[in-house]
N, C-alpha and C. Protein backbone atom coordinates (compact mmCIF):
# COMPACT_ATOMS: atom_id res chain seq x y z
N UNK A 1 -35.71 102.50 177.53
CA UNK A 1 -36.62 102.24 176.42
C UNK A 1 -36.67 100.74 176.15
N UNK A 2 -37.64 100.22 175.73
CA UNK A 2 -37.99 99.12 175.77
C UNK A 2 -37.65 98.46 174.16
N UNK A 3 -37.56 97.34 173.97
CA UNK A 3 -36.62 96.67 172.81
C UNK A 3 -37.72 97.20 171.75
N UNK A 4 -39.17 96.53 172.04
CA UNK A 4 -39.92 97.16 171.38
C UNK A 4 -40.12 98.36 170.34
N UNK A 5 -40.15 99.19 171.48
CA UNK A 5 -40.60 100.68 170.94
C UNK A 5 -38.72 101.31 170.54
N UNK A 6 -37.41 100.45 170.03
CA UNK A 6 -36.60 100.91 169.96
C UNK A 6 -36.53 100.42 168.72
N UNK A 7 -37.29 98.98 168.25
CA UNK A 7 -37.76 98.57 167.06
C UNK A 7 -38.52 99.27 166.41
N UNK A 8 -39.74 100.12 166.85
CA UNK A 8 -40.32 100.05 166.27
C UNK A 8 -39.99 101.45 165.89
N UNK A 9 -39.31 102.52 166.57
CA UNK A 9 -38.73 103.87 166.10
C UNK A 9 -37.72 103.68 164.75
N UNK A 10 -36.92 102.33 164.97
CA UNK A 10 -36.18 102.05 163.76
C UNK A 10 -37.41 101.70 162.66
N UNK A 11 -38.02 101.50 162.47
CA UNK A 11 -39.37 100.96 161.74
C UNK A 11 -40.00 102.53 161.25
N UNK A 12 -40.06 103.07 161.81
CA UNK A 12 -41.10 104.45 161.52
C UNK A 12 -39.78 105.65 160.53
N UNK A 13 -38.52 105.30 161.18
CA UNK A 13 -37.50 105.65 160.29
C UNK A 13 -37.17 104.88 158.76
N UNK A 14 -36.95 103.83 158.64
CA UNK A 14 -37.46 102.90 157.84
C UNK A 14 -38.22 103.02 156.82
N UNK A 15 -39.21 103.13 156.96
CA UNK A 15 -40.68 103.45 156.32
C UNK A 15 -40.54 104.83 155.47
N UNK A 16 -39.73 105.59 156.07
CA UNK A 16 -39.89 106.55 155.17
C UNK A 16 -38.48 106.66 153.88
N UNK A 17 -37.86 105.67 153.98
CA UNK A 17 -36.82 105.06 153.15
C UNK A 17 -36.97 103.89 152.80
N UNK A 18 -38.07 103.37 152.30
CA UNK A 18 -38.44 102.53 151.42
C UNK A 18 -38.16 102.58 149.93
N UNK A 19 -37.28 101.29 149.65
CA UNK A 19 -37.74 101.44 148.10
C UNK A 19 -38.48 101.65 147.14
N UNK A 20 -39.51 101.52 147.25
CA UNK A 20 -40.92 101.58 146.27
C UNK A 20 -42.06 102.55 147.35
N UNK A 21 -42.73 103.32 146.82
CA UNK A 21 -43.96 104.25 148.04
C UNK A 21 -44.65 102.92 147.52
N UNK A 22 -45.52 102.18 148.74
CA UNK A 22 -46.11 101.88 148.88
C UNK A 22 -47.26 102.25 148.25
N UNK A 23 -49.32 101.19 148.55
CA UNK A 23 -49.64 101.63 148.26
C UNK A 23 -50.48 102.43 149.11
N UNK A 24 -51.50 102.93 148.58
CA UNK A 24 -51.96 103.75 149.45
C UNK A 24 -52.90 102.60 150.69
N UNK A 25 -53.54 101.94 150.27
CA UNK A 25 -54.05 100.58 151.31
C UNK A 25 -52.69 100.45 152.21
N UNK A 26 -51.54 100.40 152.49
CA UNK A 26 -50.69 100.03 153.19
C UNK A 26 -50.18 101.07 153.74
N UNK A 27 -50.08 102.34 153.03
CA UNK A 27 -50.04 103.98 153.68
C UNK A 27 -50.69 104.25 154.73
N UNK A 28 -52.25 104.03 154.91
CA UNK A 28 -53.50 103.86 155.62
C UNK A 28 -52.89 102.86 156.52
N UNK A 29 -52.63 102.18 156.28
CA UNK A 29 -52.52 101.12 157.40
C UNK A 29 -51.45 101.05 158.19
N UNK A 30 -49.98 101.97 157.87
CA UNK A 30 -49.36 101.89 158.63
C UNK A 30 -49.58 103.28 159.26
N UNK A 31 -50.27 104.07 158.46
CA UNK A 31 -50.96 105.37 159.33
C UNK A 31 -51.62 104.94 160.59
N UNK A 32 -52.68 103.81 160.39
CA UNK A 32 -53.55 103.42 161.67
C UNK A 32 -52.50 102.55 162.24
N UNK A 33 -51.52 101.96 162.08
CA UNK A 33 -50.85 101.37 163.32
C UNK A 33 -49.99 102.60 164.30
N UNK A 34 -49.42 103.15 163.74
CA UNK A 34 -48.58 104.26 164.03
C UNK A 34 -49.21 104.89 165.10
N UNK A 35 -50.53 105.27 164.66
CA UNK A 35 -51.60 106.53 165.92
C UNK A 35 -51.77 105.21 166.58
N UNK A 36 -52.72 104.01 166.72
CA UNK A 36 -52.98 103.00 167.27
C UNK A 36 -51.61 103.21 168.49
N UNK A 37 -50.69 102.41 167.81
CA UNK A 37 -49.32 102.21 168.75
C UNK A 37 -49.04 103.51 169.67
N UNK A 38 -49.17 104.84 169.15
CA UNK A 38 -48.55 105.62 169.66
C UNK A 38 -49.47 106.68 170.70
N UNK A 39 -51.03 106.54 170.31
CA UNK A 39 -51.68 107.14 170.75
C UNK A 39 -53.37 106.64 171.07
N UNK A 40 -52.78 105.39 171.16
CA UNK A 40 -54.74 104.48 171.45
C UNK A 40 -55.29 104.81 170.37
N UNK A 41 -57.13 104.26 170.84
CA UNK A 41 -57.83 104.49 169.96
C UNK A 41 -58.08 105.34 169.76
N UNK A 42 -58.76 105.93 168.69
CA UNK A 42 -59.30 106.87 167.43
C UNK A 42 -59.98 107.77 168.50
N UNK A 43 -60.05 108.80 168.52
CA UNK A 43 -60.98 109.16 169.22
C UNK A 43 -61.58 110.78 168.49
N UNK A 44 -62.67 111.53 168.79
CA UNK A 44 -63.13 112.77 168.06
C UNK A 44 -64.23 112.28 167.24
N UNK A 45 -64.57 113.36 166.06
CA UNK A 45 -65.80 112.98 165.30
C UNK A 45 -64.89 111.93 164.13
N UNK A 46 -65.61 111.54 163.06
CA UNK A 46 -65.06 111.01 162.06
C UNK A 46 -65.80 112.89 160.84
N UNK A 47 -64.21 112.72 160.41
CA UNK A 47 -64.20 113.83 159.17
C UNK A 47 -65.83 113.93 158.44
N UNK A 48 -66.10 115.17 157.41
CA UNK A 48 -67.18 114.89 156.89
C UNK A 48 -66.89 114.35 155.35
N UNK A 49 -68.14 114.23 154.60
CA UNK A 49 -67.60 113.25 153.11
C UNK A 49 -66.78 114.36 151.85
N UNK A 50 -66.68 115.93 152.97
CA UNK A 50 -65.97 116.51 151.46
C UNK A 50 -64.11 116.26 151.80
N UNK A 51 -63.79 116.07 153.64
CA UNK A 51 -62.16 115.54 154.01
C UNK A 51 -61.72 114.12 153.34
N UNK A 52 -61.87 113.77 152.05
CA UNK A 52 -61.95 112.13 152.08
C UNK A 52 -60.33 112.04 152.64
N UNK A 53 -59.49 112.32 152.50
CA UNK A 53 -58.49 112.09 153.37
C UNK A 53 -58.13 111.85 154.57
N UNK A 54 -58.89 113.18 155.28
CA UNK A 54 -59.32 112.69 156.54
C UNK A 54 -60.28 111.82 157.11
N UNK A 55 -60.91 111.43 156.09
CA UNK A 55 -61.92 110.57 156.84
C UNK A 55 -61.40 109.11 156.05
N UNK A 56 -60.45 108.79 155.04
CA UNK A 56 -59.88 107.68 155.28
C UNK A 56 -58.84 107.40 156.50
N UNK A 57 -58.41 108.01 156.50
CA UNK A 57 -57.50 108.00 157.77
C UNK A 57 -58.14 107.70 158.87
N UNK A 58 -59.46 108.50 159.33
CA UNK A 58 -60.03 108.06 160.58
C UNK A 58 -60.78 106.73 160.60
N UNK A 59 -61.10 106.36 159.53
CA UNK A 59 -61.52 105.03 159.33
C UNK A 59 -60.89 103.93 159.24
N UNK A 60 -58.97 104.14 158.82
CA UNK A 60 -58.52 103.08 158.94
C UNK A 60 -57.69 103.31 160.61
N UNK A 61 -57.80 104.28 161.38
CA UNK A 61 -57.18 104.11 162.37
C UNK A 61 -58.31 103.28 163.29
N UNK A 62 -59.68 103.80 162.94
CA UNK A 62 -60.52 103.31 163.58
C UNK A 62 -61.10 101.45 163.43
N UNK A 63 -60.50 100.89 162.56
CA UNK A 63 -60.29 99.35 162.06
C UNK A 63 -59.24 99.08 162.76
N UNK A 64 -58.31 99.98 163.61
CA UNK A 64 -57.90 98.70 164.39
C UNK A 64 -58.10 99.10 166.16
N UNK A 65 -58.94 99.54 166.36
CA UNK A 65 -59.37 100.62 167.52
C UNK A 65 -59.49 98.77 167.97
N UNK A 66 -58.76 98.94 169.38
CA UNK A 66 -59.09 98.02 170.32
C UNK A 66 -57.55 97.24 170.77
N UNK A 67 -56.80 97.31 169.64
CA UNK A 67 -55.51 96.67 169.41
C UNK A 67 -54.67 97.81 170.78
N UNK A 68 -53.89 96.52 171.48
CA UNK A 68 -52.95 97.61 172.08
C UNK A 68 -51.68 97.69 171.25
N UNK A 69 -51.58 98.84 172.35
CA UNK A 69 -49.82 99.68 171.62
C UNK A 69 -49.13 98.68 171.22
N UNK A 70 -48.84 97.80 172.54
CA UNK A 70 -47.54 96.92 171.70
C UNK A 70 -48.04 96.20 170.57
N UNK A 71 -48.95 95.51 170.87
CA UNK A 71 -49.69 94.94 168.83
C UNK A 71 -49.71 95.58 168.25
N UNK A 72 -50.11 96.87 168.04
CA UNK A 72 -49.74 97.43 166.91
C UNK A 72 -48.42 98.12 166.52
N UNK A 73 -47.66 98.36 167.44
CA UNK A 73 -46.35 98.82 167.35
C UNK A 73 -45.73 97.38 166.18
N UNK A 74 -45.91 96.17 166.78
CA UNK A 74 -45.38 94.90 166.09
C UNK A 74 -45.53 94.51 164.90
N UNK A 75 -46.85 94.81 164.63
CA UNK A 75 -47.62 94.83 163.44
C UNK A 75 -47.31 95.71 162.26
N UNK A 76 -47.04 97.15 163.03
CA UNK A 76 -46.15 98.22 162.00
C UNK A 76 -44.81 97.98 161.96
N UNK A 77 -44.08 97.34 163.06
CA UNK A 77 -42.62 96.25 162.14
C UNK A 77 -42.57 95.72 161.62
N UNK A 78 -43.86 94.83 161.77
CA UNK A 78 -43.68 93.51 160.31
C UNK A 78 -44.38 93.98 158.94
N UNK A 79 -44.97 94.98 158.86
CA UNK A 79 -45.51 95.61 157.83
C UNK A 79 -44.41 96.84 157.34
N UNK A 80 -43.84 96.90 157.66
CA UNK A 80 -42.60 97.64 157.54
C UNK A 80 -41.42 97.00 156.84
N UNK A 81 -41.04 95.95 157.50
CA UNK A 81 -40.21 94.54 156.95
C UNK A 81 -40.67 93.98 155.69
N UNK A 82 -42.01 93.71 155.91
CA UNK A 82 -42.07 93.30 154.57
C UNK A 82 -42.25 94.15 153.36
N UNK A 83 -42.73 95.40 153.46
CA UNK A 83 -42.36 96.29 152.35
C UNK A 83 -41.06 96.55 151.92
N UNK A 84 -39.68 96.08 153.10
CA UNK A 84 -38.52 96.20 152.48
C UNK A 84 -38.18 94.97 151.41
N UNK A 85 -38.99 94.71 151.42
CA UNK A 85 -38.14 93.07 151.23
C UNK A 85 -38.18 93.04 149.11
């Protein structure tokens, strides 16, 4: 396993032992790094307007559609880090 993705599993553990829940803008966003990092881009329909959950979600995974794994894997460490802080 690569230093990376051994970071960034400590990171996704992490995250869910945070001091403070986050907010939801940063929930979303480490939602879209997470699928980003772990599973490419967005792919399927986008939800309809009565899922707003699901269709925030597909919209913020889809804002970073293009980013590779390891950038976003990095990106959800340092967004991770700094919510500990």
């Amino acid at each position: 396993m690569s230093n990376l993705k051994a970071k960034f599993e400590t990171a996704v553990a992490d995250s869910k032992a945070l001091p403070e829940r986050p907010s939801n803008d940063v929930l979303l966003k480490l939602y879209a790094l997470y699928k980003q990092g772990t599973e490419g881009d967005v792919s399927g329909k986008r939800p309809g307007f009565t899922d707003m959950v699901g269709r925030a979600k597909y919209d913020a995974w889809a804002a970073v559609k293009g980013l590779t794994g390891d950038d976003a894997m990095q990106q959800y460490i340092d967004l991770v880090t700094s919510q500990k802080a």
